[in-house]
N, C-alpha and C. Protein backbone atom coordinates (compact mmCIF):
# COMPACT_ATOMS: atom_id res chain seq x y z
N UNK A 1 44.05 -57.93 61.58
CA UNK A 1 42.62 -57.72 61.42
C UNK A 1 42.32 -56.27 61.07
N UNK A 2 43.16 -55.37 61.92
CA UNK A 2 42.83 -53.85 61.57
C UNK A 2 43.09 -53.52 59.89
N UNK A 3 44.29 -54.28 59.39
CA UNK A 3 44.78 -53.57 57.93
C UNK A 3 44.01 -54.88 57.55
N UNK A 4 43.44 -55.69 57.25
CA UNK A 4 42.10 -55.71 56.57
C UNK A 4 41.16 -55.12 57.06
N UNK A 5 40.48 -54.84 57.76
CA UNK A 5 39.69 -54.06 57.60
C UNK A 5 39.56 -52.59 56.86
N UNK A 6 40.19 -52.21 57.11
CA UNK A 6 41.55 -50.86 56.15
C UNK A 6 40.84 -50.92 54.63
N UNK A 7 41.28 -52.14 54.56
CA UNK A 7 41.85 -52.76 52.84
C UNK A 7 40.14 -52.58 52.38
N UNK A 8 39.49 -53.26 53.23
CA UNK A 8 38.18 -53.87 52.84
C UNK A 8 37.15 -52.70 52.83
N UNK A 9 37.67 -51.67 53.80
CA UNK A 9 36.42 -50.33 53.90
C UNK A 9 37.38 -49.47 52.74
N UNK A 10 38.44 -49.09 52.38
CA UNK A 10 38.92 -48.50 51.69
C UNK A 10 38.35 -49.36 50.14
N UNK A 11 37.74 -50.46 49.73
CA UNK A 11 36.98 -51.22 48.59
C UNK A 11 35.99 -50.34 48.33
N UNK A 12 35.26 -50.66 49.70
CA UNK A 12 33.76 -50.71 49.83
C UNK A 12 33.54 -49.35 49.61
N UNK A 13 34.33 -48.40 49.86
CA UNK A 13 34.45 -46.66 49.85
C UNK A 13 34.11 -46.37 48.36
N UNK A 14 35.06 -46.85 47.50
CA UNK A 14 34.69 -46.68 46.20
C UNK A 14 33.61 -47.34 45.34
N UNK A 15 32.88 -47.97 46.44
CA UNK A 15 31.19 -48.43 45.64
C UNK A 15 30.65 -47.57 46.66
N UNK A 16 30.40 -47.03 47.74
CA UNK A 16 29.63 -46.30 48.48
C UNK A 16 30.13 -44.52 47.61
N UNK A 17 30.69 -44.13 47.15
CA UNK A 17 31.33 -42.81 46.51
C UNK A 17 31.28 -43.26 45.27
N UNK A 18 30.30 -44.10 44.50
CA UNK A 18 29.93 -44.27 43.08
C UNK A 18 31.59 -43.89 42.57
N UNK A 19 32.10 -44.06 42.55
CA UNK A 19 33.43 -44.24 41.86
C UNK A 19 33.39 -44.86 40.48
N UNK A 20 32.81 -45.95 40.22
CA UNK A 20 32.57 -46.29 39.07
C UNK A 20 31.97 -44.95 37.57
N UNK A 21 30.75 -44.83 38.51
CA UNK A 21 30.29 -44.06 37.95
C UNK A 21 30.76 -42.28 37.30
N UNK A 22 31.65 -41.67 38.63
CA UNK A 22 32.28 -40.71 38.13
C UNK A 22 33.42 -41.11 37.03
N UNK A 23 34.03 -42.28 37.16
CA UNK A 23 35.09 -42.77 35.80
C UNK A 23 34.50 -42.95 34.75
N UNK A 24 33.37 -43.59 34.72
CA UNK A 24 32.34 -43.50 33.41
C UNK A 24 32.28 -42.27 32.89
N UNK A 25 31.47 -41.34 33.48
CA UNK A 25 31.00 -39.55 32.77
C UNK A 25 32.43 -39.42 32.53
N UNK A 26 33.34 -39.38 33.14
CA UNK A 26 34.94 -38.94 32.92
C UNK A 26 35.42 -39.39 31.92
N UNK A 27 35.52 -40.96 31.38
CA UNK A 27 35.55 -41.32 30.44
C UNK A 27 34.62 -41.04 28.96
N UNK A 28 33.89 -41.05 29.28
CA UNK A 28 32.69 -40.90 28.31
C UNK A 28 33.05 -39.57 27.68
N UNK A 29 32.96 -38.22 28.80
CA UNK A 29 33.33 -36.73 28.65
C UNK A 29 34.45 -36.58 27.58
N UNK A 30 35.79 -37.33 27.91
CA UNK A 30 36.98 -37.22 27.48
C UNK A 30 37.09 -37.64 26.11
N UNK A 31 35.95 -38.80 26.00
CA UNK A 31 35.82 -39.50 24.75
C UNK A 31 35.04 -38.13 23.48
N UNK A 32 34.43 -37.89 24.06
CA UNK A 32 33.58 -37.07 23.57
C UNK A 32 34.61 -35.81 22.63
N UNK A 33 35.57 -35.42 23.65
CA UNK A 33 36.18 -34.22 23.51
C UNK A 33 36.79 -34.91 22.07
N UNK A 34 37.41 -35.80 22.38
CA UNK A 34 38.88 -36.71 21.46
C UNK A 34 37.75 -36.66 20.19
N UNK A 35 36.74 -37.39 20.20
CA UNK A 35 35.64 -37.60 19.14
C UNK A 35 35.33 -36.50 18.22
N UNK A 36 35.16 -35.31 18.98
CA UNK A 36 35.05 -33.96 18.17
C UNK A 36 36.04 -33.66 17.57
N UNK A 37 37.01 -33.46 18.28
CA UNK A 37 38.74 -32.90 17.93
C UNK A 37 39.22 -33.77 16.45
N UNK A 38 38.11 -35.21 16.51
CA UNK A 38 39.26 -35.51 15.56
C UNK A 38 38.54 -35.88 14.33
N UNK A 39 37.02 -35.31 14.63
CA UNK A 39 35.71 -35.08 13.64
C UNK A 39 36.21 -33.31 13.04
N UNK A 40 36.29 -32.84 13.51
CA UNK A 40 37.16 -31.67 12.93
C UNK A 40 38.16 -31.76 12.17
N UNK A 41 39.23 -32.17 12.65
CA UNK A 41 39.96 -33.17 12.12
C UNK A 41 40.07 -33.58 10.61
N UNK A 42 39.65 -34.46 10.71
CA UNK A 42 39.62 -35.54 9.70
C UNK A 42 38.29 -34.66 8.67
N UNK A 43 37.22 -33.70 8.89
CA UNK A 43 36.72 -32.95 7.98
C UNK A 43 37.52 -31.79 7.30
N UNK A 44 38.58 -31.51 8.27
CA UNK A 44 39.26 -30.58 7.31
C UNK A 44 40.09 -31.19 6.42
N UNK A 45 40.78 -32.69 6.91
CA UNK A 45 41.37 -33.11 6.32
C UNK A 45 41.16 -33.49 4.49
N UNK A 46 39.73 -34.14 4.92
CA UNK A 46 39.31 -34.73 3.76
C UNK A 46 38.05 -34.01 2.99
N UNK A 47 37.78 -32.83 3.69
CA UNK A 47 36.70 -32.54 3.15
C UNK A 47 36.69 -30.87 2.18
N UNK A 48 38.34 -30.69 1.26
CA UNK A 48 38.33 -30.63 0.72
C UNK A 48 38.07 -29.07 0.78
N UNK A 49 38.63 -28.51 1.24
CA UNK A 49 38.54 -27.20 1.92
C UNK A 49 39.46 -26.21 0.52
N UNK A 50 38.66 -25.39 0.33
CA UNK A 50 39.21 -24.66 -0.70
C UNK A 50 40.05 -23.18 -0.14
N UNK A 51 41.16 -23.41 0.13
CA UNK A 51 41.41 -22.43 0.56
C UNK A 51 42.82 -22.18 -0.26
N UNK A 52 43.66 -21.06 -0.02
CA UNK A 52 45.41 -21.58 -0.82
C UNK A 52 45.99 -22.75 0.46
N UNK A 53 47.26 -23.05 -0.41
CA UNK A 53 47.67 -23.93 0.20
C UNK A 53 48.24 -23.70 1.43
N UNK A 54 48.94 -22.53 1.48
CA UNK A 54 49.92 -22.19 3.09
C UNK A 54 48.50 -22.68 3.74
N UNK A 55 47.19 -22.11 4.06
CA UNK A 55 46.43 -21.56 5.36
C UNK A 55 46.02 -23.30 4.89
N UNK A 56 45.52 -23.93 4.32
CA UNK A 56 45.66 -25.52 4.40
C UNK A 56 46.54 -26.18 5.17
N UNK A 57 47.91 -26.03 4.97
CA UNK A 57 49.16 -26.40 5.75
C UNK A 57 48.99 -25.60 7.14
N UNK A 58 48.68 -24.49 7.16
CA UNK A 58 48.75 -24.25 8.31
C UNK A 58 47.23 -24.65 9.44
N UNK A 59 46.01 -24.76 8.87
CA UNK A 59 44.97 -25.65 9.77
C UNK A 59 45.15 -26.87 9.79
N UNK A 60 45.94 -27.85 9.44
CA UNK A 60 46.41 -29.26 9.26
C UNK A 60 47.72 -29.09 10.17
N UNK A 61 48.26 -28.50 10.90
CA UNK A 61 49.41 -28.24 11.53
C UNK A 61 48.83 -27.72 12.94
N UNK A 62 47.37 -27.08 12.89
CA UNK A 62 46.90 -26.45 14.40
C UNK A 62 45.64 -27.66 14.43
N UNK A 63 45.06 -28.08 13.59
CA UNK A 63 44.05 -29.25 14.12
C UNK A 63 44.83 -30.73 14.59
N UNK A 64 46.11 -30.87 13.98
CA UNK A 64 46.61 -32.34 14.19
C UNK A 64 47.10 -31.31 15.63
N UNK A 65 47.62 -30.69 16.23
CA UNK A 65 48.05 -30.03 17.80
C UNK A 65 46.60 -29.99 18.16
N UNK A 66 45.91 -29.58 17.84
CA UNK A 66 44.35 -29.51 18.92
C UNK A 66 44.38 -31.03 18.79
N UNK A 67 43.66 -31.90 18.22
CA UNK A 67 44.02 -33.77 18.38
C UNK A 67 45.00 -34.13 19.73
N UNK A 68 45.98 -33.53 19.29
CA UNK A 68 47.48 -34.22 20.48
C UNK A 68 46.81 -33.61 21.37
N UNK A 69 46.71 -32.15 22.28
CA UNK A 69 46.47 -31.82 22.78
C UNK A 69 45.35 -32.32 23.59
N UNK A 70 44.12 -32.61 22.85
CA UNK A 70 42.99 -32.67 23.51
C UNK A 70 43.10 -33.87 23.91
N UNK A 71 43.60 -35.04 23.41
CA UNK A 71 44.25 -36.37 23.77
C UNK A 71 44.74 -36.62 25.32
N UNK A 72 45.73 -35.89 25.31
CA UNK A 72 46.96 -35.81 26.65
C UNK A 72 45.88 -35.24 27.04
N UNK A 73 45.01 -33.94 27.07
CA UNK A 73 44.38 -33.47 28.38
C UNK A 73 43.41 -34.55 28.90
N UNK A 74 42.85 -35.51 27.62
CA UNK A 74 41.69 -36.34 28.67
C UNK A 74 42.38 -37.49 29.39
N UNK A 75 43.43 -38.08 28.60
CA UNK A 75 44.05 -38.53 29.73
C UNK A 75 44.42 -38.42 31.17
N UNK A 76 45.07 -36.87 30.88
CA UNK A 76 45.75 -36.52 32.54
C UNK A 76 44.24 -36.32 33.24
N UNK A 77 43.19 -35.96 32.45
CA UNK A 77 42.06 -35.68 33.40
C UNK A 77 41.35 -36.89 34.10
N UNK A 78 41.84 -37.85 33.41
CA UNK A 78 41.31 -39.09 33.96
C UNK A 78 41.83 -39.71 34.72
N UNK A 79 43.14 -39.55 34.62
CA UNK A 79 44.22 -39.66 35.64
C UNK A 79 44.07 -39.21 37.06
N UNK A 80 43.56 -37.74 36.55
CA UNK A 80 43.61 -36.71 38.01
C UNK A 80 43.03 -37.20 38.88
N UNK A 81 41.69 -37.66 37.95
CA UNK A 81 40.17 -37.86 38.57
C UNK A 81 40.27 -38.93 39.43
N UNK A 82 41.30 -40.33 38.81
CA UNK A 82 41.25 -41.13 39.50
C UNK A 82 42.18 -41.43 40.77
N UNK A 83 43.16 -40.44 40.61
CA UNK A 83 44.10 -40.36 41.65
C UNK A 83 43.20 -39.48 43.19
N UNK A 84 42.52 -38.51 42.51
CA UNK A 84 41.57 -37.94 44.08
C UNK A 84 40.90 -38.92 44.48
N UNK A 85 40.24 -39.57 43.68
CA UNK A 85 39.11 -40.77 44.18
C UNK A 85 39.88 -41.62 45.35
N UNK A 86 41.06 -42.08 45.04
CA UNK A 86 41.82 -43.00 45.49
C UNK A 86 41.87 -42.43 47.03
N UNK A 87 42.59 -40.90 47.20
CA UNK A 87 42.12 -40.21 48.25
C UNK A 87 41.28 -40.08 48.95
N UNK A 88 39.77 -40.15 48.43
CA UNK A 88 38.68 -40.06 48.76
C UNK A 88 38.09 -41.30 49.32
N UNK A 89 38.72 -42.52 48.36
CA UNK A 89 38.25 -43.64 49.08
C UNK A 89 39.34 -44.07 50.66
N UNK A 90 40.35 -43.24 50.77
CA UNK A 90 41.03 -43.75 51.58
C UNK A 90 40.60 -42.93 52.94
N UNK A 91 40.20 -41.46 52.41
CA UNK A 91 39.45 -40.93 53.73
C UNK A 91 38.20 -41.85 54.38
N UNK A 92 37.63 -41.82 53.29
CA UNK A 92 36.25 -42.65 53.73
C UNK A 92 36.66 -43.89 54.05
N UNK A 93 37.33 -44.91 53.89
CA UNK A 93 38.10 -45.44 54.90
C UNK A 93 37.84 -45.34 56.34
N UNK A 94 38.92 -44.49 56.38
CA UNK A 94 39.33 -44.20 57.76
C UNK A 94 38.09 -43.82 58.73
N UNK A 95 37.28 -42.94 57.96
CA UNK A 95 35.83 -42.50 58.92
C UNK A 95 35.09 -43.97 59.14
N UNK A 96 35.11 -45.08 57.71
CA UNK A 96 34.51 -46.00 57.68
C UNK A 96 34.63 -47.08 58.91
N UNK A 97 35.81 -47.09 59.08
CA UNK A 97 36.70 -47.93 60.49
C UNK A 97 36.83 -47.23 62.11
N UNK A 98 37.30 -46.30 61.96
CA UNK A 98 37.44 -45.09 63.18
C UNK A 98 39.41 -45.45 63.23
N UNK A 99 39.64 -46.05 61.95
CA UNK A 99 40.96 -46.42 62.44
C UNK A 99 42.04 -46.40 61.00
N UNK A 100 42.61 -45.01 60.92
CA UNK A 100 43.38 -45.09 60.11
C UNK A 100 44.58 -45.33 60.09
N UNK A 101 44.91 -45.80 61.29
CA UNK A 101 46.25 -46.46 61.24
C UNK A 101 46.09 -48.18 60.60
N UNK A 102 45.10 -48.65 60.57
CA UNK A 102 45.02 -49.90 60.06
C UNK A 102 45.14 -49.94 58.08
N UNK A 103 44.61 -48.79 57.60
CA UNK A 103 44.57 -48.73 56.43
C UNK A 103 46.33 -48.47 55.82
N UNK A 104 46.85 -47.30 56.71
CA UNK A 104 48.19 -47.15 56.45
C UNK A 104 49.21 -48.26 56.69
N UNK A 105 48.75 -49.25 57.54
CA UNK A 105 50.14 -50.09 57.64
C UNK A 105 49.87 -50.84 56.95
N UNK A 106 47.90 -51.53 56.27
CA UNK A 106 48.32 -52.30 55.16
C UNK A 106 49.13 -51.71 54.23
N UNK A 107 49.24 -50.29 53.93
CA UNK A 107 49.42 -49.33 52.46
C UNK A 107 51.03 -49.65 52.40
N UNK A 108 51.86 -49.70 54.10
CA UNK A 108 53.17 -49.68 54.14
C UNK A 108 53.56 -51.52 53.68
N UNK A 109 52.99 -52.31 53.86
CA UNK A 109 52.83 -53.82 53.89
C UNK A 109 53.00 -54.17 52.49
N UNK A 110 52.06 -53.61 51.50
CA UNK A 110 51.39 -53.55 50.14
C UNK A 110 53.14 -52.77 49.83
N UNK A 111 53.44 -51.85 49.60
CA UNK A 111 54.31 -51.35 49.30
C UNK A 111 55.87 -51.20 49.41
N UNK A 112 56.07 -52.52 50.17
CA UNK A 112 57.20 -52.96 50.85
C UNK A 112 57.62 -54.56 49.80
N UNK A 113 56.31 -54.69 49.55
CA UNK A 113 56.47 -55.81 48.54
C UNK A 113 56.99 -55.48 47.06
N UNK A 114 58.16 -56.41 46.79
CA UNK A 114 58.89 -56.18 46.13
C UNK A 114 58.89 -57.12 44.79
N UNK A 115 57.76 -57.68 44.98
CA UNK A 115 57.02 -58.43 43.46
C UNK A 115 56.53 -57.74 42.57
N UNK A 116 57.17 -57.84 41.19
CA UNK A 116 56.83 -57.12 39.91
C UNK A 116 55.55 -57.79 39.51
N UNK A 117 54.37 -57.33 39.28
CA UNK A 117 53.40 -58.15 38.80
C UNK A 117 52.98 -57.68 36.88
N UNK A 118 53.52 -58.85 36.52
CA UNK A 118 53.48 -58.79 35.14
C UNK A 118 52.32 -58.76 34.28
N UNK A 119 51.22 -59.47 35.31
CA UNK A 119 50.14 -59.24 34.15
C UNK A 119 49.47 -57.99 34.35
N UNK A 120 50.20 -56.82 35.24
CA UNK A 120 49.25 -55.83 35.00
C UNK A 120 49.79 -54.96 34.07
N UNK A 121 48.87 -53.74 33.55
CA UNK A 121 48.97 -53.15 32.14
C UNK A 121 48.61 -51.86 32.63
N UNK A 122 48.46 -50.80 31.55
CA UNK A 122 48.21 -49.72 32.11
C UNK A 122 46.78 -49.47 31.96
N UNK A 123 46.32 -50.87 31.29
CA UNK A 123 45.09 -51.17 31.08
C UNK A 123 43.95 -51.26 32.79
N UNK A 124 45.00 -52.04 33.11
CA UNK A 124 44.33 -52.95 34.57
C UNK A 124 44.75 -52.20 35.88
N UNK A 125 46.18 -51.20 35.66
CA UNK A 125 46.64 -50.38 36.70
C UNK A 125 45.41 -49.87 37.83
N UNK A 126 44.14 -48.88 37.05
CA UNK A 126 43.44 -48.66 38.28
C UNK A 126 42.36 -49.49 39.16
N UNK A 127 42.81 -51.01 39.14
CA UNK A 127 42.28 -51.77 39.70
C UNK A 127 42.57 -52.46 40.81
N UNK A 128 43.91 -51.65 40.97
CA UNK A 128 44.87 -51.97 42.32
C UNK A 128 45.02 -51.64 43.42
N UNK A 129 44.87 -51.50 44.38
CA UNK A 129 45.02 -50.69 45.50
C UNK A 129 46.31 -49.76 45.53
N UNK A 130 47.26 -50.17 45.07
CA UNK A 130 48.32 -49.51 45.12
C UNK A 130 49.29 -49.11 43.20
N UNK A 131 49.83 -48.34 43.21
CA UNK A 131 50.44 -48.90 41.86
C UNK A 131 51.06 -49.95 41.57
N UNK A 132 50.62 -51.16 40.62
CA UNK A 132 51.62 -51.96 40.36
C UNK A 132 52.94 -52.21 39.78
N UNK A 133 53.27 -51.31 39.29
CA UNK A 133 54.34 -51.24 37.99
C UNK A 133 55.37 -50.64 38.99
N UNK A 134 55.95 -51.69 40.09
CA UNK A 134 56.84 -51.27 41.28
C UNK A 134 58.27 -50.48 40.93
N UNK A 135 58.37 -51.30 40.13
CA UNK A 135 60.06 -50.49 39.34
C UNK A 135 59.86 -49.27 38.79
N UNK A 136 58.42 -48.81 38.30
CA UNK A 136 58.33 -47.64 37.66
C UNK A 136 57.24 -46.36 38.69
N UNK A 137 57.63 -46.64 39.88
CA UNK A 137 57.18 -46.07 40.73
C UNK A 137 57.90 -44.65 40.38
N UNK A 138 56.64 -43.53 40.43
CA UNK A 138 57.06 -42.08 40.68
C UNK A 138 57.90 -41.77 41.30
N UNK A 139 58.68 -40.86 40.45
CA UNK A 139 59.92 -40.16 41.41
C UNK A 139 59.71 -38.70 41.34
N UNK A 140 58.96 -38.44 40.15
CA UNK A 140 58.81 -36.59 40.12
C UNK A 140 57.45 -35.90 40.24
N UNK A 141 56.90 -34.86 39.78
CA UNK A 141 55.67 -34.38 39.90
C UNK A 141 55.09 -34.89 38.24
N UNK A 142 56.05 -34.48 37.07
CA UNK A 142 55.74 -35.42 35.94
C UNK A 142 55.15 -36.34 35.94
N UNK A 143 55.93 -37.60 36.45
CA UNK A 143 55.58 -38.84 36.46
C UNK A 143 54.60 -38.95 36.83
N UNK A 144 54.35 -38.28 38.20
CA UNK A 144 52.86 -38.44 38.96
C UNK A 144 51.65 -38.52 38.12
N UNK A 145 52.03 -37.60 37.15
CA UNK A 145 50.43 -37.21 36.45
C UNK A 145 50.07 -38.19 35.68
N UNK A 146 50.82 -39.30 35.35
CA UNK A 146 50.37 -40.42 34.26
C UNK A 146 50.51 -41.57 35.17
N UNK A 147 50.49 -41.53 36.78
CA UNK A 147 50.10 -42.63 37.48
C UNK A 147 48.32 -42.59 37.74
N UNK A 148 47.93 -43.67 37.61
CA UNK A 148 46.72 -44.09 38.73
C UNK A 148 46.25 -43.99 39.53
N UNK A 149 47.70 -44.03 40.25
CA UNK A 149 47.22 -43.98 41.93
C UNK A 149 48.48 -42.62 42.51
N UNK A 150 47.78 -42.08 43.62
CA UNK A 150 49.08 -40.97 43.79
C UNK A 150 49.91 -41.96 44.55
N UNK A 151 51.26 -41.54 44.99
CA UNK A 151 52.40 -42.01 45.54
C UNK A 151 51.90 -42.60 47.06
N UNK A 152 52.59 -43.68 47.57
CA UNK A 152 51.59 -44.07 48.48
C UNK A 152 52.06 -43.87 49.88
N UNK A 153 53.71 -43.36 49.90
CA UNK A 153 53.77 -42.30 51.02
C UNK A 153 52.83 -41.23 51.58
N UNK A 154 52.53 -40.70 50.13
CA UNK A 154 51.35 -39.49 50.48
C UNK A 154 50.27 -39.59 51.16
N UNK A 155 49.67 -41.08 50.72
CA UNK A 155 48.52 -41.83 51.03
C UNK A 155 48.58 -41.87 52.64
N UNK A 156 49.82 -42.58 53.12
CA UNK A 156 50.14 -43.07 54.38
C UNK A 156 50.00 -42.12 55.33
N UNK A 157 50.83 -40.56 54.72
CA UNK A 157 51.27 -39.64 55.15
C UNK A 157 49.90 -38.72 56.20
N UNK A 158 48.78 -38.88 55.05
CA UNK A 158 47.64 -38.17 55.30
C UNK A 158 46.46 -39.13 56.22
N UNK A 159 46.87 -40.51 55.61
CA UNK A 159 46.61 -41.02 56.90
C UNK A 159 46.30 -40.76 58.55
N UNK A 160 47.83 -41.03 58.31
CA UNK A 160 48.11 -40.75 59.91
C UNK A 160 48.61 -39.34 60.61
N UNK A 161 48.12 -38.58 59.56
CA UNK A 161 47.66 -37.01 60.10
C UNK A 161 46.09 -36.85 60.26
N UNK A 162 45.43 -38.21 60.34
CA UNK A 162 43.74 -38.26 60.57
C UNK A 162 43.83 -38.03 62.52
């Protein structure tokens, strides 16, 4: 009963902490950035810029890197964003219940399970309580940054230092 309840205030956390809503502006923001970067872009590309050719080759060589760049950053930023939330919903949790040992032993329960679930994507990943993609669970600080969810030791860890 306790690790549902856990499960169920750690939900409810991320509609009470508009969670939705900060992934929206986050998304939206990031979109925005990518949108410009590659409206720049694609005007220098095609729009015929009279310049010699090296400094052509060479703004077609620093705008396609600003593109990549600005790309990977809205990603990891969306990433980041959603990995604190996850935190945030798990504190609020715990205040939500008075009992964070119930949230952590579902987290140890959830994570002990050793079912690959195939229909998730990296599409559907932040819709999970935990990461799904079990085999491709984080092992470094790298990896971390292109998960969803942070590592769920950590989760547990901070838990039950409440």
């Amino acid at each position: 009963r306790t690790e549902l309840e856990g499960v169920v205030a750690h939900e409810l956390s991320h509609i009470g902490n508009r969670d939705i809503l900060v992934s929206t502006v986050i998304v939206v923001l990031a979109g925005v950035v990518i949108y410009a970067t590659d409206f720049l872009f694609r005007s220098f590309l095609w729009g015929g810029a009279r310049r010699s050719n090296n400094n052509n080759a060479m703004m077609l060589v620093v705008g396609l890197g600003a593109l990549i760049f600005a790309s990977l950053f809205a990603t990891l930023l969306r990433l980041a964003v959603s990995r604190k939330r996850e935190y945030l919903a798990d504190a609020s949790a715990a205040n939500m219940t008075r009992n964070p040992e119930g949230l952590a032993s579902a987290l140890e329960k959830i994570s002990a399970d050793n079912n690959v679930l195939n229909s998730a994507s990296s599409a559907t990943a932040h819709l999970f309580i935990s990461n799904p993609f079990r085999s491709k669970e984080a092992r470094s600080w790298f990896t971390n940054l292109f998960n969803t969810h942070p590592p769920i030791k950590e989760r547990i860890r901070l838990l039950r230092g409440m």
